[in-house]
Protein backbone atom coordinates (compact mmCIF):
# COMPACT_ATOMS: atom_id res chain seq x y z
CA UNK A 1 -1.58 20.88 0.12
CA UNK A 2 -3.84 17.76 0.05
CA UNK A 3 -7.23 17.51 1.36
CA UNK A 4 -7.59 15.09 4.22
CA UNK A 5 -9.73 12.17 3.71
CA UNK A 6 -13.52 13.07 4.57
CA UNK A 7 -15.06 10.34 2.46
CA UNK A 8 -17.50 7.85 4.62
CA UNK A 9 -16.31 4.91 1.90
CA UNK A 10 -13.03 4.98 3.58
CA UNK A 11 -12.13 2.65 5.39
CA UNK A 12 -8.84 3.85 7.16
CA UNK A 13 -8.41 0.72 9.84
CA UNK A 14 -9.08 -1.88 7.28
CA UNK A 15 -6.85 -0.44 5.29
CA UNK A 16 -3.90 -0.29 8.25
CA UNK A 17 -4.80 -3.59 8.84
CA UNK A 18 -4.16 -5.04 5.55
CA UNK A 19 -1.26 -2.88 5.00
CA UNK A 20 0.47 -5.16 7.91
CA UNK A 21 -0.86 -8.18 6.51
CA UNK A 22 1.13 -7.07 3.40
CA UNK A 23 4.16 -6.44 5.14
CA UNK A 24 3.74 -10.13 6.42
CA UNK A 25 3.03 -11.27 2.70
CA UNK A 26 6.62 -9.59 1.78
CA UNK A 27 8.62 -11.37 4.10
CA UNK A 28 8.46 -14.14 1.94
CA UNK A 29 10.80 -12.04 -0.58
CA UNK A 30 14.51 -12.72 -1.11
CA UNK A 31 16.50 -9.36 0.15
CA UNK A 32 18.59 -8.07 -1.55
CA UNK A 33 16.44 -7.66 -4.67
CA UNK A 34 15.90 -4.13 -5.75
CA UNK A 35 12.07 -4.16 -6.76
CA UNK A 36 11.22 -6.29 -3.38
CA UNK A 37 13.11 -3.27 -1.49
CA UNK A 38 10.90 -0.52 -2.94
CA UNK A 39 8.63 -2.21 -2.17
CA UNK A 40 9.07 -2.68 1.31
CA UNK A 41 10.08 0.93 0.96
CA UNK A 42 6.89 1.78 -0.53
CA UNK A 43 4.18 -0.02 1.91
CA UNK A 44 6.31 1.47 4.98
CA UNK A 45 5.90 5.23 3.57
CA UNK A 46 2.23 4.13 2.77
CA UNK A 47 2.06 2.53 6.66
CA UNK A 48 3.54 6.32 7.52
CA UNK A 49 0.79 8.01 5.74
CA UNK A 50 -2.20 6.53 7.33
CA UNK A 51 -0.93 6.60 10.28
CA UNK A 52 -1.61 9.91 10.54
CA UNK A 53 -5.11 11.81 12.06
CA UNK A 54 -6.10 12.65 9.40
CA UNK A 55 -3.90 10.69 6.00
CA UNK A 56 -4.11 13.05 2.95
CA UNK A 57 -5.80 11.29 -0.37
CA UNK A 58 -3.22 12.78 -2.34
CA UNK A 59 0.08 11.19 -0.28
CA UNK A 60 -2.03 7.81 -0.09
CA UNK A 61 -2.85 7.86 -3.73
CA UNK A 62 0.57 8.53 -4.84
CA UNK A 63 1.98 6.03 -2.74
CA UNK A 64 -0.41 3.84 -3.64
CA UNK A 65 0.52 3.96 -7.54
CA UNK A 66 4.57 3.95 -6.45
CA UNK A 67 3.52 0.51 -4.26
CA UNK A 68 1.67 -0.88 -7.53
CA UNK A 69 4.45 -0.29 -10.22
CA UNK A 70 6.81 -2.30 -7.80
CA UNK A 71 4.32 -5.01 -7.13
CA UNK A 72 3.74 -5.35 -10.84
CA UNK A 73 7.60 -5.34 -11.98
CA UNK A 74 8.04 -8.17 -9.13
CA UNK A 75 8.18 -11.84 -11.51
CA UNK A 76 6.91 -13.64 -8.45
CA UNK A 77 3.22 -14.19 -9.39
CA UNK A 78 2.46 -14.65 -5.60
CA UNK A 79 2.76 -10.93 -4.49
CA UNK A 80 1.08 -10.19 -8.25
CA UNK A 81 -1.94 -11.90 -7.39
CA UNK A 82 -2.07 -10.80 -3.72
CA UNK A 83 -5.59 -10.19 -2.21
CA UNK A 84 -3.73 -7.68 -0.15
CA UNK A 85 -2.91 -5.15 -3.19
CA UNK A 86 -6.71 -5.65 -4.55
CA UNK A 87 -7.97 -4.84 -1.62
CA UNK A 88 -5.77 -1.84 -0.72
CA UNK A 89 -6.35 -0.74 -4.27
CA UNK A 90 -10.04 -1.14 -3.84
CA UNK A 91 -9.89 1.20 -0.45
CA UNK A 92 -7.52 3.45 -1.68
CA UNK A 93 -9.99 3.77 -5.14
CA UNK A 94 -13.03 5.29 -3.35
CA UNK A 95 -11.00 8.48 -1.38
């Protein structure tokens, strides 16, 4: 099993917070379109994780990666350059 996040560099609110800010951002998506649904699929299972006492780096870290391949097979260059996904990635990169 995964060791729970102990590092001090994490910042677990921020990182809820921008996680709904992100959800926000894909609302601007067409439906219907199978890369937008995974990853709608993939920030809610990532929203699941942390929402947890104590979120395991492995579960956010392989979410994380699932989230990005979506994000990056999406053609709309709006979600591509989010500050949202930076971010997160940044967060996510120091557990």
């Amino acid at each position: 099993m995964s060791e729970p996040m102990q590092t001090p560099a994490f910042d677990h609110q921020r990182l809820l917070d921008m996680v709904g800010q992100f959800e926000a951002e894909l609302q601007k998506l067409p439906a219907g379109s199978t890369e937008a649904d995974q990853l709608r699929e993939d920030i809610a299972r990532l929203r699941q994780h942390l929402s947890q006492p104590q979120p395991h780096a492995g579960q956010v870290g392989d979410t994380w990666h699932s989230l990005r391949r979506a994000a990056d097979s999406l053609e709309n260059q709006v979600l591509k350059d989010s500050p949202y996904i930076t971010e997160m990635g940044r967060i996510i990169g120091l557990i």
